[in-house]
N, C-alpha and C. Protein backbone atom coordinates (compact mmCIF):
# COMPACT_ATOMS: atom_id res chain seq x y z
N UNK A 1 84.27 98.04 103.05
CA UNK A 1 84.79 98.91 102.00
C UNK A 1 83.66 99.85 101.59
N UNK A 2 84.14 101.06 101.73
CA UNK A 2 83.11 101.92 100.93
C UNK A 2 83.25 103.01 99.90
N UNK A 3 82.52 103.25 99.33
CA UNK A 3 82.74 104.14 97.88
C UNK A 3 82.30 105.79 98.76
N UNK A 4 83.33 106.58 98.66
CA UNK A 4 83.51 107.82 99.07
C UNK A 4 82.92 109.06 98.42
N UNK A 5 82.73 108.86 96.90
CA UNK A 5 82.37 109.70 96.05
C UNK A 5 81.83 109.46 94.66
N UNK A 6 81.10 110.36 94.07
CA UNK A 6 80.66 109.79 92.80
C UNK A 6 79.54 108.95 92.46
N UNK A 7 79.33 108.51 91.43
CA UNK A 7 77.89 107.91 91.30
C UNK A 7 77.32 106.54 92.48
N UNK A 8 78.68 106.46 92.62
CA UNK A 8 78.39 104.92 93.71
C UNK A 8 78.50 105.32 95.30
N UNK A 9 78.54 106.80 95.58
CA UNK A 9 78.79 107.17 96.49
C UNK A 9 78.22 106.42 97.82
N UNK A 10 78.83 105.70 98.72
CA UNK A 10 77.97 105.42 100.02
C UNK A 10 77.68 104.28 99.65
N UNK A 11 78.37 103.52 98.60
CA UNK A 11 77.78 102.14 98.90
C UNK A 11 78.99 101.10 99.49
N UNK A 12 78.26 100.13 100.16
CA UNK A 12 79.23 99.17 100.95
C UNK A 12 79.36 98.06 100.46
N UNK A 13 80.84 97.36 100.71
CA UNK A 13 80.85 96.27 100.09
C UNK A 13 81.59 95.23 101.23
N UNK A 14 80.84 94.23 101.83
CA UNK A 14 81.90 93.69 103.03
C UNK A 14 83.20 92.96 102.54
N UNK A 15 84.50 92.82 102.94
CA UNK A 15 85.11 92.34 102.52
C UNK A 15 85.67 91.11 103.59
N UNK A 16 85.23 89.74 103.28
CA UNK A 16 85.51 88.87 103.66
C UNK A 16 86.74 88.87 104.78
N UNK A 17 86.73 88.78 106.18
CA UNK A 17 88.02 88.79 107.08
C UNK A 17 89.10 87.91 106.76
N UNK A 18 89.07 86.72 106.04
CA UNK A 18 89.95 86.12 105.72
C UNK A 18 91.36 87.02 104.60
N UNK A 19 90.88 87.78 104.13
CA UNK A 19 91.85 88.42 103.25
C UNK A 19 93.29 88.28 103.91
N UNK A 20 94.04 88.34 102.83
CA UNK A 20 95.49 89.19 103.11
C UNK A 20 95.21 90.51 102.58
N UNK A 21 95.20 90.85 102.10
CA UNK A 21 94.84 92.51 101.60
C UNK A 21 94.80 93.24 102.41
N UNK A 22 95.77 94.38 102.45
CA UNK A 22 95.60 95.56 103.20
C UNK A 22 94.61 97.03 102.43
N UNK A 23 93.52 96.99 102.57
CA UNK A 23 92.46 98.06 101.84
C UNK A 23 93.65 99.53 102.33
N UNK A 24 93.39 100.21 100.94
CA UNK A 24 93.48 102.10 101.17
C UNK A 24 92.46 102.34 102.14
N UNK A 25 92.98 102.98 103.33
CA UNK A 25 91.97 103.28 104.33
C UNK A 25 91.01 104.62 103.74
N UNK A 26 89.78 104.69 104.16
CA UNK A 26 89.16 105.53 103.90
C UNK A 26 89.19 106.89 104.07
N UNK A 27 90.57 107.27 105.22
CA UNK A 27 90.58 108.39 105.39
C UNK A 27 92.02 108.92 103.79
N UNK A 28 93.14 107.82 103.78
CA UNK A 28 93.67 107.63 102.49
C UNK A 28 93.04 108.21 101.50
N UNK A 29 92.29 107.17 101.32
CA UNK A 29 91.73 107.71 99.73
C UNK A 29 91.06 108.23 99.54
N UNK A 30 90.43 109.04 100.88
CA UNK A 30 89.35 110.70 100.28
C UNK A 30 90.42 111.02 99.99
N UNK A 31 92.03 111.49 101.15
CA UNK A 31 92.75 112.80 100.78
C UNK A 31 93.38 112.31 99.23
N UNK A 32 93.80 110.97 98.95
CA UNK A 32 94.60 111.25 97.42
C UNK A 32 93.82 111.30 96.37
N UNK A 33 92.35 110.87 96.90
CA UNK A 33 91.65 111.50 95.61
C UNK A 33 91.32 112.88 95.87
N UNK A 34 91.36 113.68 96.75
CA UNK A 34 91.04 115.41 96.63
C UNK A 34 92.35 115.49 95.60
N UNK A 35 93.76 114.93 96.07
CA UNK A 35 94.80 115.59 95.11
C UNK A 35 94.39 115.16 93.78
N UNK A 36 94.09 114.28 93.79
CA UNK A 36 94.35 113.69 92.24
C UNK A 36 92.93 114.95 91.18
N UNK A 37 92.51 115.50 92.01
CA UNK A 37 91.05 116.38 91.29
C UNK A 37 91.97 117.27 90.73
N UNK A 38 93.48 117.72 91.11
CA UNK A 38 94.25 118.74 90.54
C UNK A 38 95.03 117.66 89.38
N UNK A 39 95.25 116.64 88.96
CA UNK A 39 95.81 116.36 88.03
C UNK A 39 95.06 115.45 86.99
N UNK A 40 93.76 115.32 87.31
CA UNK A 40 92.70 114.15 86.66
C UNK A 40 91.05 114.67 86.06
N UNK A 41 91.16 114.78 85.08
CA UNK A 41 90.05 115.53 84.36
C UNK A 41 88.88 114.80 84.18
N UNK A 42 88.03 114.60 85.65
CA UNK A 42 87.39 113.53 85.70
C UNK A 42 85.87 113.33 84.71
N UNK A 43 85.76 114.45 84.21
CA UNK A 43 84.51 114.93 83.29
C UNK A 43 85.24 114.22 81.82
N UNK A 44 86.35 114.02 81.38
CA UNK A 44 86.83 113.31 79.96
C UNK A 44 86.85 111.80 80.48
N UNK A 45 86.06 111.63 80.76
CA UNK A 45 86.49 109.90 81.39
C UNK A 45 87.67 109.27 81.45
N UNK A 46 88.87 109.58 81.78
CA UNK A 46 89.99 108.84 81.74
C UNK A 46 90.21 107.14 81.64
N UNK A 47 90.83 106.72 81.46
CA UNK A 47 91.49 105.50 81.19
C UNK A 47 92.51 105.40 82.62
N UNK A 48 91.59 104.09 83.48
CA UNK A 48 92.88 103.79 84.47
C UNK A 48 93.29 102.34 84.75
N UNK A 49 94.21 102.80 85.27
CA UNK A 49 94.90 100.93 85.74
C UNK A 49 95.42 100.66 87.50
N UNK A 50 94.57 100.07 87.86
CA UNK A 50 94.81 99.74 89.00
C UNK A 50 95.52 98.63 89.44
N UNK A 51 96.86 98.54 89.89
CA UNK A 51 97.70 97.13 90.39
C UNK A 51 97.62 96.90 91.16
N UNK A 52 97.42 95.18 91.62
CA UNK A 52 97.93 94.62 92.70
C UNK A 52 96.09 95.44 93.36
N UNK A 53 95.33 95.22 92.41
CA UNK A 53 93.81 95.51 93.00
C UNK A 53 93.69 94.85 94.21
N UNK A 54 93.72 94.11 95.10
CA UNK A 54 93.18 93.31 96.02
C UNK A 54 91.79 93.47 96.49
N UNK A 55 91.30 94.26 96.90
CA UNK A 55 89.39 94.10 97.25
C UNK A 55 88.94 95.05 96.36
N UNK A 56 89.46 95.38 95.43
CA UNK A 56 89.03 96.31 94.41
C UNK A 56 88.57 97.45 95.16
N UNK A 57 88.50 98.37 96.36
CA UNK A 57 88.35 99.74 96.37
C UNK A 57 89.12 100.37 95.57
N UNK A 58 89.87 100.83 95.09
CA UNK A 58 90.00 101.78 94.47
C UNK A 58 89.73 101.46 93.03
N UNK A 59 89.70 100.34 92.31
CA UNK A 59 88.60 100.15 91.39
C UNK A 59 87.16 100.86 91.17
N UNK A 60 86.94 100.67 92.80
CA UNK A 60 85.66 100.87 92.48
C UNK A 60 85.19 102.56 92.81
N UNK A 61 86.41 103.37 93.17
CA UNK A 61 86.42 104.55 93.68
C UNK A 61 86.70 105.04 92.19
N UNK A 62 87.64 104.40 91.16
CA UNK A 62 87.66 104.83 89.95
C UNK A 62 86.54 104.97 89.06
N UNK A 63 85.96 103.84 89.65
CA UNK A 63 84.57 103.80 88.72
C UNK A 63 83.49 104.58 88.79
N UNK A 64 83.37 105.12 90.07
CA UNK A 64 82.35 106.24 91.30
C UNK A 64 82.70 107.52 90.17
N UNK A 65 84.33 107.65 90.01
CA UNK A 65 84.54 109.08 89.96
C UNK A 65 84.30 109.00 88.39
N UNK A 66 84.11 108.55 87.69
CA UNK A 66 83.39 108.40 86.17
C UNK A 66 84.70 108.06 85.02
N UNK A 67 85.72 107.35 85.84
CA UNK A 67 86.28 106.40 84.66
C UNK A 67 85.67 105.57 83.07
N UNK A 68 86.31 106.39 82.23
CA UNK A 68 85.52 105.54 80.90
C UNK A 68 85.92 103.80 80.88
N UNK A 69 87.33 104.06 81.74
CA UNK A 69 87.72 102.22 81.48
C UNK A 69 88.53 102.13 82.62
N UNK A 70 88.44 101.10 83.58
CA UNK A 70 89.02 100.49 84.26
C UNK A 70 89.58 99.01 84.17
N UNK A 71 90.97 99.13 83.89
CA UNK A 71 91.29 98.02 84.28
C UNK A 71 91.86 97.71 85.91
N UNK A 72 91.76 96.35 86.22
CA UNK A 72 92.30 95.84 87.35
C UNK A 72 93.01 94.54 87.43
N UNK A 73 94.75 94.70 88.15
CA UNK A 73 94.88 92.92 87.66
C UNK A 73 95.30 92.82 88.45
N UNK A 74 94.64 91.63 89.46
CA UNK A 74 95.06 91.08 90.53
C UNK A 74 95.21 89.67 90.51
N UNK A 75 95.86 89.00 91.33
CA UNK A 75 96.64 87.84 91.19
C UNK A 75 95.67 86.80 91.91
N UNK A 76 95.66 87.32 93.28
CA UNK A 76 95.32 86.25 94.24
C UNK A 76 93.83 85.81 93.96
N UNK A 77 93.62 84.52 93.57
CA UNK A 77 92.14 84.17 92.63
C UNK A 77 91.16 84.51 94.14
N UNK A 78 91.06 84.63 95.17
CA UNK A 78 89.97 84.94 95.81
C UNK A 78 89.73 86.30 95.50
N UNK A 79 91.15 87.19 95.79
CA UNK A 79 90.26 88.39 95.71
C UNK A 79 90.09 88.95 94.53
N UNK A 80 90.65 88.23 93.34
CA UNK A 80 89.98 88.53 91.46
C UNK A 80 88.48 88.27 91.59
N UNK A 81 88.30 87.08 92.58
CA UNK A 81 86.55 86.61 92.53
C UNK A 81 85.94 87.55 93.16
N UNK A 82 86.25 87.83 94.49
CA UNK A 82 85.41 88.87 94.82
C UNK A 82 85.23 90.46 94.10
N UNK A 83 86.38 90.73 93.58
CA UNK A 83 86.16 91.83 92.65
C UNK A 83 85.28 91.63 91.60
N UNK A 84 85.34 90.41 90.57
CA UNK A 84 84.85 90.07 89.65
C UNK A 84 82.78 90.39 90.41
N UNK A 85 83.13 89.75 91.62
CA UNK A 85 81.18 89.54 91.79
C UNK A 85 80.79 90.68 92.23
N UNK A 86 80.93 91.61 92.81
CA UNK A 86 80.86 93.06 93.34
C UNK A 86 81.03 94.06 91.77
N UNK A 87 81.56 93.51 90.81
CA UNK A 87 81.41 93.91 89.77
C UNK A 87 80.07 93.81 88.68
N UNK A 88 79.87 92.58 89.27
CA UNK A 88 78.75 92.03 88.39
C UNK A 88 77.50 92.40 88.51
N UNK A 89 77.82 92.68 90.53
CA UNK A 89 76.30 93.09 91.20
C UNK A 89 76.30 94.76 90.74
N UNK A 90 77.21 95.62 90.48
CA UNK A 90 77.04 97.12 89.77
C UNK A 90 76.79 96.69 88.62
N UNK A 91 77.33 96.00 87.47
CA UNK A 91 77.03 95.79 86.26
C UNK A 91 77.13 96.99 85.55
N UNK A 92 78.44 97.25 86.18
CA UNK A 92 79.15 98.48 85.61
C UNK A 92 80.04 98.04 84.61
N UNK A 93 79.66 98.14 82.96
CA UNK A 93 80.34 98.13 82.04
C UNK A 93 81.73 98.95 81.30
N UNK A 94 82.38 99.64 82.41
CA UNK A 94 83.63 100.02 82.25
C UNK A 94 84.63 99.41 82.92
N UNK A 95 84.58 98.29 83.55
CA UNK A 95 85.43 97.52 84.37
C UNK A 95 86.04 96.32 83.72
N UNK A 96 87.53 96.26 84.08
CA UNK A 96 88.18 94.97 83.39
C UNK A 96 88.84 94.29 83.97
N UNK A 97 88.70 93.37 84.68
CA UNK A 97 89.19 92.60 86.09
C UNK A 97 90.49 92.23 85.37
N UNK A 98 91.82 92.12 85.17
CA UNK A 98 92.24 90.73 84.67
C UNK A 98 92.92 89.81 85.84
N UNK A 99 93.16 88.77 85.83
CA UNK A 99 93.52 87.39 87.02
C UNK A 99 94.77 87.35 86.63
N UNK A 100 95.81 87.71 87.28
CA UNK A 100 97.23 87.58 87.08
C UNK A 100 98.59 88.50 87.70
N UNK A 101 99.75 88.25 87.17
CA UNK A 101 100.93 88.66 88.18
C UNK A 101 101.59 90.23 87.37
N UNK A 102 100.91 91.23 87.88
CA UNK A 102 101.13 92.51 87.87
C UNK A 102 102.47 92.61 86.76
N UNK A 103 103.53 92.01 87.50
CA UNK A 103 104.74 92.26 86.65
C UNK A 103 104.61 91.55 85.10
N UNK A 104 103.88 90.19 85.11
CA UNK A 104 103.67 89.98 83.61
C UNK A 104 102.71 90.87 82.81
N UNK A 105 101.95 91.72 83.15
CA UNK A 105 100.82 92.04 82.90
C UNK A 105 101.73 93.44 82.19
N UNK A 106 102.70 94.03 82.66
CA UNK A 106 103.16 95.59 82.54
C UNK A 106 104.31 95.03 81.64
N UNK A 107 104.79 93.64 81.45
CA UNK A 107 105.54 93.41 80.63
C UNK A 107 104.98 92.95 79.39
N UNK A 108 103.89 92.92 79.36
CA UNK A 108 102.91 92.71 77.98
C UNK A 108 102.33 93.99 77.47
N UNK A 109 101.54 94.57 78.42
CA UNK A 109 100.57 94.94 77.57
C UNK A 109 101.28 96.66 76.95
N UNK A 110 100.63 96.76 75.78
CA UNK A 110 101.34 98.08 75.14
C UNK A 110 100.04 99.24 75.28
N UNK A 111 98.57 99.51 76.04
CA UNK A 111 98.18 100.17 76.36
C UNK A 111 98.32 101.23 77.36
N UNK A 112 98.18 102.68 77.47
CA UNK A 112 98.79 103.95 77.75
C UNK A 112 97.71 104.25 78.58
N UNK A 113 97.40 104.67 79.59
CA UNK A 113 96.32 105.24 80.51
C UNK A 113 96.36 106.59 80.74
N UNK A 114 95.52 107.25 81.65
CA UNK A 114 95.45 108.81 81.95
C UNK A 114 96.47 108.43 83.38
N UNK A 115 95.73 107.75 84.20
CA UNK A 115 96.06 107.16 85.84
C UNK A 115 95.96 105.91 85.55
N UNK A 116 96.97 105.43 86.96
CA UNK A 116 97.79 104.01 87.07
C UNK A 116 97.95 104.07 88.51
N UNK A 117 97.21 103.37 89.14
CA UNK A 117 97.30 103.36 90.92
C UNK A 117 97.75 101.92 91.28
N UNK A 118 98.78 102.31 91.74
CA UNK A 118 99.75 100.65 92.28
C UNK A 118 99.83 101.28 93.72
N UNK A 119 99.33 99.53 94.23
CA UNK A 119 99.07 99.34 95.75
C UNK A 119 99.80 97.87 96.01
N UNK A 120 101.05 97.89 96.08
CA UNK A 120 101.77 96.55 95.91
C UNK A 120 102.02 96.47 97.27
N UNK A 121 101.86 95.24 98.24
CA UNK A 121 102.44 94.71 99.39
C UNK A 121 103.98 94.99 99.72
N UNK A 122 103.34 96.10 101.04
CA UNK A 122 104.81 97.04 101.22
C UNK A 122 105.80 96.08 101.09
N UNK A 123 105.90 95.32 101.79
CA UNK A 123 107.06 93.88 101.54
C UNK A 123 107.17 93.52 100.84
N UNK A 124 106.89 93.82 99.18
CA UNK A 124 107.23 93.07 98.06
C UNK A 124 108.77 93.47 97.56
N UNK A 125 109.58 92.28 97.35
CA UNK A 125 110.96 92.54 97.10
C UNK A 125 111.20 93.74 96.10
N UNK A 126 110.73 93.87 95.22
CA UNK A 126 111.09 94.79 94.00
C UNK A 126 110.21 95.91 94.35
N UNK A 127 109.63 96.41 95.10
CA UNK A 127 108.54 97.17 95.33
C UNK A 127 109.67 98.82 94.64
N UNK A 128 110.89 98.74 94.99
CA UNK A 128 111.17 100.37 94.21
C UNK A 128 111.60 100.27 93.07
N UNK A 129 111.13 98.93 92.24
CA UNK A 129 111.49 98.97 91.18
C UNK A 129 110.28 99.56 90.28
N UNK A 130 108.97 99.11 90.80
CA UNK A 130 107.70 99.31 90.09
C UNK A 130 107.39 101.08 89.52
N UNK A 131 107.68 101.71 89.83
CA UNK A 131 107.11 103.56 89.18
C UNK A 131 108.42 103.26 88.24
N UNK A 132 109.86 102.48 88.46
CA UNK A 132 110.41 102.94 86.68
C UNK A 132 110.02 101.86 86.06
N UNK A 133 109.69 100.61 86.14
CA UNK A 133 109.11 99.49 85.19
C UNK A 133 107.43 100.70 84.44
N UNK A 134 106.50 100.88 85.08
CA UNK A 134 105.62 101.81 84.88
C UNK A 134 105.91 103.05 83.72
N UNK A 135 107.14 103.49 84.27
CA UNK A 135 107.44 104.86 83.35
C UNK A 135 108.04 104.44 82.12
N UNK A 136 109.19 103.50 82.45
CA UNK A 136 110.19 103.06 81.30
C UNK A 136 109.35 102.77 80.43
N UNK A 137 108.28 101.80 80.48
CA UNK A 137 107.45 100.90 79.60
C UNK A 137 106.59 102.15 79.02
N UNK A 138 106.62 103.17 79.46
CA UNK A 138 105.89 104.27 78.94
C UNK A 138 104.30 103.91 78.52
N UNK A 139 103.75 103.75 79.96
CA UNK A 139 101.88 102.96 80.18
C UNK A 139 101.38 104.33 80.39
N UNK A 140 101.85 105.38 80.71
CA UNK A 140 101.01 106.76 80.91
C UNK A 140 100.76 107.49 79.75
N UNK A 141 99.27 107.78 79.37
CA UNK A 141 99.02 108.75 78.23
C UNK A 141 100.20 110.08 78.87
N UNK A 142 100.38 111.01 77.88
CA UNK A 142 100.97 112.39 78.17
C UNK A 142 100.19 113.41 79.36
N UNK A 143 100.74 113.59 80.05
CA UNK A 143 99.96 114.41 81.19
C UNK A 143 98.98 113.52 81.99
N UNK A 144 99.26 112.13 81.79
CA UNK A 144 99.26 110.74 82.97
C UNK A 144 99.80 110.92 84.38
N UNK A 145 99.24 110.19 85.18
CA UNK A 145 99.54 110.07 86.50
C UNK A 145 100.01 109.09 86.99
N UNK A 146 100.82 108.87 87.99
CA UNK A 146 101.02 107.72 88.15
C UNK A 146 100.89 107.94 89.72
N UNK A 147 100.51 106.59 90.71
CA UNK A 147 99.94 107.42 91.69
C UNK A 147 100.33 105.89 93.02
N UNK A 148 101.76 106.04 93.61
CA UNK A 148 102.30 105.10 93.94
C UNK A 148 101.63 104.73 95.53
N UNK A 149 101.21 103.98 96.48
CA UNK A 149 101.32 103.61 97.57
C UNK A 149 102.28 102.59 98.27
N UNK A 150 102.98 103.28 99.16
CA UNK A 150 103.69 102.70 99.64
C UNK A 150 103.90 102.72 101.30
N UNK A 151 104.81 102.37 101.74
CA UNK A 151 105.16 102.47 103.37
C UNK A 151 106.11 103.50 103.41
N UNK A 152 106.30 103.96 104.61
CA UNK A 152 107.41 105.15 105.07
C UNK A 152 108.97 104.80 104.62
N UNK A 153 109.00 103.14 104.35
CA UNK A 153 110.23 102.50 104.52
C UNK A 153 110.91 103.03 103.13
N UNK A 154 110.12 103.33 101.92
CA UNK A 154 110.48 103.65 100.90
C UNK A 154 110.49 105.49 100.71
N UNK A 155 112.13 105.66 99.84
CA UNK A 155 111.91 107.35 99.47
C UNK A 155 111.86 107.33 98.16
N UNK A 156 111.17 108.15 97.48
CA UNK A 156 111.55 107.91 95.99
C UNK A 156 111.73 110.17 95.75
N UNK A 157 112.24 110.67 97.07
CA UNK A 157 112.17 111.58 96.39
C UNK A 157 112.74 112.54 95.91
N UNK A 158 114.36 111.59 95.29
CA UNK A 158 114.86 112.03 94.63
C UNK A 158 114.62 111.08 92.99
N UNK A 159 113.17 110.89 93.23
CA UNK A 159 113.32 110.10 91.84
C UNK A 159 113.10 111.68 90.57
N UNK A 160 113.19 111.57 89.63
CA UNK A 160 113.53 112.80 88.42
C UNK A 160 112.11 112.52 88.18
N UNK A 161 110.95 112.21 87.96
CA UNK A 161 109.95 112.29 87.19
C UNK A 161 108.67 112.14 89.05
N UNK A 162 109.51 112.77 89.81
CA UNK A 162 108.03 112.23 91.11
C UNK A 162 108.14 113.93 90.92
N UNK A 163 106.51 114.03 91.05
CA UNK A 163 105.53 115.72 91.06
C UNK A 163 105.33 115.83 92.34
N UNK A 164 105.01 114.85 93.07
CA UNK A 164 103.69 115.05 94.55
C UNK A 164 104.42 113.86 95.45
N UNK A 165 104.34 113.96 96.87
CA UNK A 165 104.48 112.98 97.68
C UNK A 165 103.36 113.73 99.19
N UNK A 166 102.50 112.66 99.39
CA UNK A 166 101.81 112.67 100.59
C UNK A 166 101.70 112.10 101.35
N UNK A 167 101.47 112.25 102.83
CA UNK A 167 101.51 111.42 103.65
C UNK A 167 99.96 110.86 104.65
N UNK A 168 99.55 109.93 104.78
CA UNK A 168 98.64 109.94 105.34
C UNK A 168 98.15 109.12 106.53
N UNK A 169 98.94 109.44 107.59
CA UNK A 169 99.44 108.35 108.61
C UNK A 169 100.40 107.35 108.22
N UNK A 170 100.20 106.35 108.28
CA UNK A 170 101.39 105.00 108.10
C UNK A 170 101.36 105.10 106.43
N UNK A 171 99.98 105.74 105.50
CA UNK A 171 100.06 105.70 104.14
C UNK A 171 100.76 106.44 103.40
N UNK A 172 101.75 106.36 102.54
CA UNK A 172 102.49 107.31 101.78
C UNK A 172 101.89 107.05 100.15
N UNK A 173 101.70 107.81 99.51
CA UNK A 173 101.64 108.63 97.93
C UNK A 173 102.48 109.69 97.18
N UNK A 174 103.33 108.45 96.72
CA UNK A 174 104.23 109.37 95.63
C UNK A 174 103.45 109.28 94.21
N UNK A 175 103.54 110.69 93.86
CA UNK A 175 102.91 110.68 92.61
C UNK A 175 104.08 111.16 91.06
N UNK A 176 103.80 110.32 90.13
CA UNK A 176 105.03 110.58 89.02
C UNK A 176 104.09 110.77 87.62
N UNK A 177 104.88 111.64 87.29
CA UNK A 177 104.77 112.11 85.84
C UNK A 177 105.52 111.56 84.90
C-alpha cells in the first residue's frame, strides 16, 4: 500500500497476504482523488468518513491530503488492528479507527462530514442500498461528497442526487451530492 500524495507522500505500508480486502488500486485512487480536487477544499481541512476501511489506504490517503478528522470503521478485527498500528507508527492525531459493522455505525451516529468514501465488498447483499442509507441519514455537511466504489455490476445512474460517475478499469466511482 502506498500513500500517493501529500504529507505522507511515498510512504509504504505492507499489507499482510492473508487479507480478504480488496485495496483501491493505486492507479484508482490517484484518478478519484485528481476528481475529488474539484469538489474537496483540501486547504479547510475537511471532515471525512471512510467505510468498510479494510487496510486503511484511503484513510491514510485522507490523512496525506490534510484531513482535519478522519474517521474509519471497519469490522474485521485484523484489519481494525492493522489500521490501528500503522496509525500509531504516523502518530497522526487526526485519525479515528472505530471496530465495527458499518451499517450500525451510520445508524447511530448523528455526525455530518465534508467526504464519506464507502468501499463495501462488491458482493455485499445491500450494497445499492448504502449512498441512500448515507444521504437519507443526512451524514454529508452541505456541499459534501459522497464518493461510492463499486463493481460494473451496479448502476446508480439514474439515482437523483449522483453528480460524477468514473470508471477505472474493473473500478467504478459514483459520486453523490
Amino acid at each position: 500500500m502506498r500513500v500517493i500524495t501529500g504529507k505522507y507522500k511515498g510512504r509504504h505500508f505492507e499489507v499482510p497476504r492473508s487479507f480478504k480486502a480488496r485495496p483501491t488500486t493505486d492507479f484508482a485512487k490517484e484518478n478519484i482523488f485528481n476528481v475529488l480536487n474539484a469538489y474537496v477544499d483540501w486547504e479547510e481541512e475537511p471532515s471525512a468518513l471512510d467505510l468498510f476501511a479494510g487496510t486503511g489506504g484511503i484513510t491514510l490517503e485522507l490523512l496525506s491530503r490534510g484531513c482535519g478528522q478522519v474517521v474509519c470503521v471497519e469490522k474485521d478485527p485484523l484489519h481494525y488492528s492493522f489500521i490501528t498500528q500503522f496509525l500509531d507508527k504516523l502518530g497522526d492525531k487526526h485519525a479515528f479507527p472505530v471496530r465495527g459493522d458499518v451499517f450500525k455505525y451510520l445508524s447511530k451516529t448523528r455526525e455530518q462530514f465534508d467526504l464519506i468514501f464507502a468501499d463495501p465488498p462488491y458482493t455485499l447483499p445491500d450494497i445499492q442500498e448504502i449512498p441512500d442509507i448515507i444521504l437519507d441519514r443526512n451524514l454529508l455537511k452541505p456541499d459534501g461528497i459522497l464518493v461510492f466504489e463499486h463493481g460494473k455490476s451496479h448502476d446508480f445512474s439514474g439515482h437523483p442526487r449522483l453528480v460524477d460517475h468514473r470508471v477505472y478499469g474493473s473500478v467504478n466511482f459514483s459520486l453523490f451530492r
